[in-house]
Protein backbone atom coordinates (compact mmCIF):
# COMPACT_ATOMS: atom_id res chain seq x y z
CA UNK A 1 211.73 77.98 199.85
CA UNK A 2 209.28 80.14 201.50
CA UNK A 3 209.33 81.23 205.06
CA UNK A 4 206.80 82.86 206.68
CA UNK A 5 208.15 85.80 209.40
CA UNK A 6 206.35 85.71 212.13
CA UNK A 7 204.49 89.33 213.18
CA UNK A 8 206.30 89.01 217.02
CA UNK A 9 208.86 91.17 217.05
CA UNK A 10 206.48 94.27 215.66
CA UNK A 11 204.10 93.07 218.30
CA UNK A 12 206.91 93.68 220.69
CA UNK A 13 207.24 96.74 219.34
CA UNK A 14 204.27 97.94 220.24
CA UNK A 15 204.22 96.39 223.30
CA UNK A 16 207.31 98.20 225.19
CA UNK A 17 206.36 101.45 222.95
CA UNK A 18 202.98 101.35 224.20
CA UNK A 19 204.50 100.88 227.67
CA UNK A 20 206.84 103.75 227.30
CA UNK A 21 204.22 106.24 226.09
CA UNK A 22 201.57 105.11 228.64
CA UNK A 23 204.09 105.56 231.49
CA UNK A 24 204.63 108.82 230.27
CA UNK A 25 202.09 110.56 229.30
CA UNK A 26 199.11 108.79 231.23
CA UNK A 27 200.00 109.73 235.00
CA UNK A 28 200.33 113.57 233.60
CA UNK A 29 196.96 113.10 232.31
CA UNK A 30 195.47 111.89 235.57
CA UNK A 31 197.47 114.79 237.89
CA UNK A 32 195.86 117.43 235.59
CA UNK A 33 192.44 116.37 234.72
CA UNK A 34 191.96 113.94 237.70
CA UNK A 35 193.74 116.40 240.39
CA UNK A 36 195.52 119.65 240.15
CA UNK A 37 192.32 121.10 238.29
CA UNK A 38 189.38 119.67 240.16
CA UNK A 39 191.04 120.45 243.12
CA UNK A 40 192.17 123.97 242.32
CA UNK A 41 195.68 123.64 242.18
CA UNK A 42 196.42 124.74 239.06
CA UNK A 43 193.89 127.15 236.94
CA UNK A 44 191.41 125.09 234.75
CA UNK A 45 191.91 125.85 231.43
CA UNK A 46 188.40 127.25 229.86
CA UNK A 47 186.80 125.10 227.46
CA UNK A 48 187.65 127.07 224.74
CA UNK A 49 191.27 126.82 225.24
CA UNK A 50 190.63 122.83 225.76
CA UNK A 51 188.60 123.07 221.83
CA UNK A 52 191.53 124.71 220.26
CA UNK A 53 194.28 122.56 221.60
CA UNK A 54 191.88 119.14 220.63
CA UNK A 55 191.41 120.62 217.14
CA UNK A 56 194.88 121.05 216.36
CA UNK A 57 196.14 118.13 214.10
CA UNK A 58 199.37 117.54 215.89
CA UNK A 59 197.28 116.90 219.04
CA UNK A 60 194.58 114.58 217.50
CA UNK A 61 197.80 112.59 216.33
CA UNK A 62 199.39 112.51 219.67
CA UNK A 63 196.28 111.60 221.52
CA UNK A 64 195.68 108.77 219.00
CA UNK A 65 199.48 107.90 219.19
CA UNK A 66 198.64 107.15 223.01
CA UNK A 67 195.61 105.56 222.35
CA UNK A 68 196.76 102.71 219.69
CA UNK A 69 199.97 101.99 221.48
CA UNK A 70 198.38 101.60 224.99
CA UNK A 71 195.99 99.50 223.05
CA UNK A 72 198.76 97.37 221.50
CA UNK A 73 200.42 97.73 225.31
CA UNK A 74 197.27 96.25 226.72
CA UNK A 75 196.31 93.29 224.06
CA UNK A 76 200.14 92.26 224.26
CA UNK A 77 200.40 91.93 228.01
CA UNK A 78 196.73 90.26 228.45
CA UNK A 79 197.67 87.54 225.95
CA UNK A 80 200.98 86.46 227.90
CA UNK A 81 199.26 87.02 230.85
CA UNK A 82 196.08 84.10 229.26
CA UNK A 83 199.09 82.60 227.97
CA UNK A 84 201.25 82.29 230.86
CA UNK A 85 199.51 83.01 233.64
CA UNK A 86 196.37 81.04 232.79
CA UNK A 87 198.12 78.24 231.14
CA UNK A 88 195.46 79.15 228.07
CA UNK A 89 198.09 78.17 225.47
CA UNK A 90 196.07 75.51 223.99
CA UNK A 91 193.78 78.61 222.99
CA UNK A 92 195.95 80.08 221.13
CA UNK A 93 194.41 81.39 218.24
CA UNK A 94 190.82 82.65 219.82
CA UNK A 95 193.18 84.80 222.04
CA UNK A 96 195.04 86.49 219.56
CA UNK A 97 192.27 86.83 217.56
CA UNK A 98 190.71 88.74 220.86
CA UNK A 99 193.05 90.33 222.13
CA UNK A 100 194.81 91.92 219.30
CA UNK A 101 191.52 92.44 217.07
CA UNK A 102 190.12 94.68 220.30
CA UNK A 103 193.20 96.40 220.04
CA UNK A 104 192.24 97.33 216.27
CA UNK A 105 188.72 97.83 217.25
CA UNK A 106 189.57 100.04 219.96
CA UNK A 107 192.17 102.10 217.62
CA UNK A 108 189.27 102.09 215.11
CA UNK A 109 186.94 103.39 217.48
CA UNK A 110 189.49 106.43 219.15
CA UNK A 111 190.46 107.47 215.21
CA UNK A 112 186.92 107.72 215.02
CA UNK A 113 186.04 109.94 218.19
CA UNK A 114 189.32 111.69 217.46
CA UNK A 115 187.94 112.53 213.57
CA UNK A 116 184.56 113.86 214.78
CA UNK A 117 185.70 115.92 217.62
């Protein structure tokens, strides 16, 4: 007898990860780059500074981290939302195909960025 496990509780996973790490770190993000510096309230740091901390390993992992779970976060929520929401059900397989496979593109596509920094 063969049973097939279904992939929902890693997707899940991902999903209130995602969710954790986005409510964490993204608002910080914002303050800094989107307030306190533009606005002068904290010192800029110089572009050099900004280089060295992109081009250290640990932080190309964390930024990707953020980047593929907020992904995952995203693709998760949209489908329940098509799902739910829309009453799209009867689509079920075109919207996991979208939403999740953007998620992979998108991961794809920061591991990239993140490589050739």
């Amino acid at each position: 007898m063969n049973h097939r496990r279904s992939p929902e509780p890693f997707l899940w996973m991902l999903f209130s990860s995602g969710g954790m790490v986005a409510a964490l770190m993204v608002p910080i993000l914002l303050f800094l780059f989107g307030l306190a510096f533009p606005l002068g309230l904290l010192s800029a740091p110089s572009h050099a500074h900004l280089y060295a901390v992109v081009h250290n390993p640990l932080t190309r992992l964390v930024l990707f981290g953020l980047c593929v779970l907020a992904l995952f976060h995203w693709a998760h929520r949209f489908r329940y939302t098509l799902y739910d929401g829309l009453q799209l059900k009867r689509y079920a397989v075109p919207i996991v195909v979208l939403c999740y496979g953007g998620a992979v593109v998108g991961s794809v596509i920061a591991a990239g960025l993140l490589l050739t920094v």
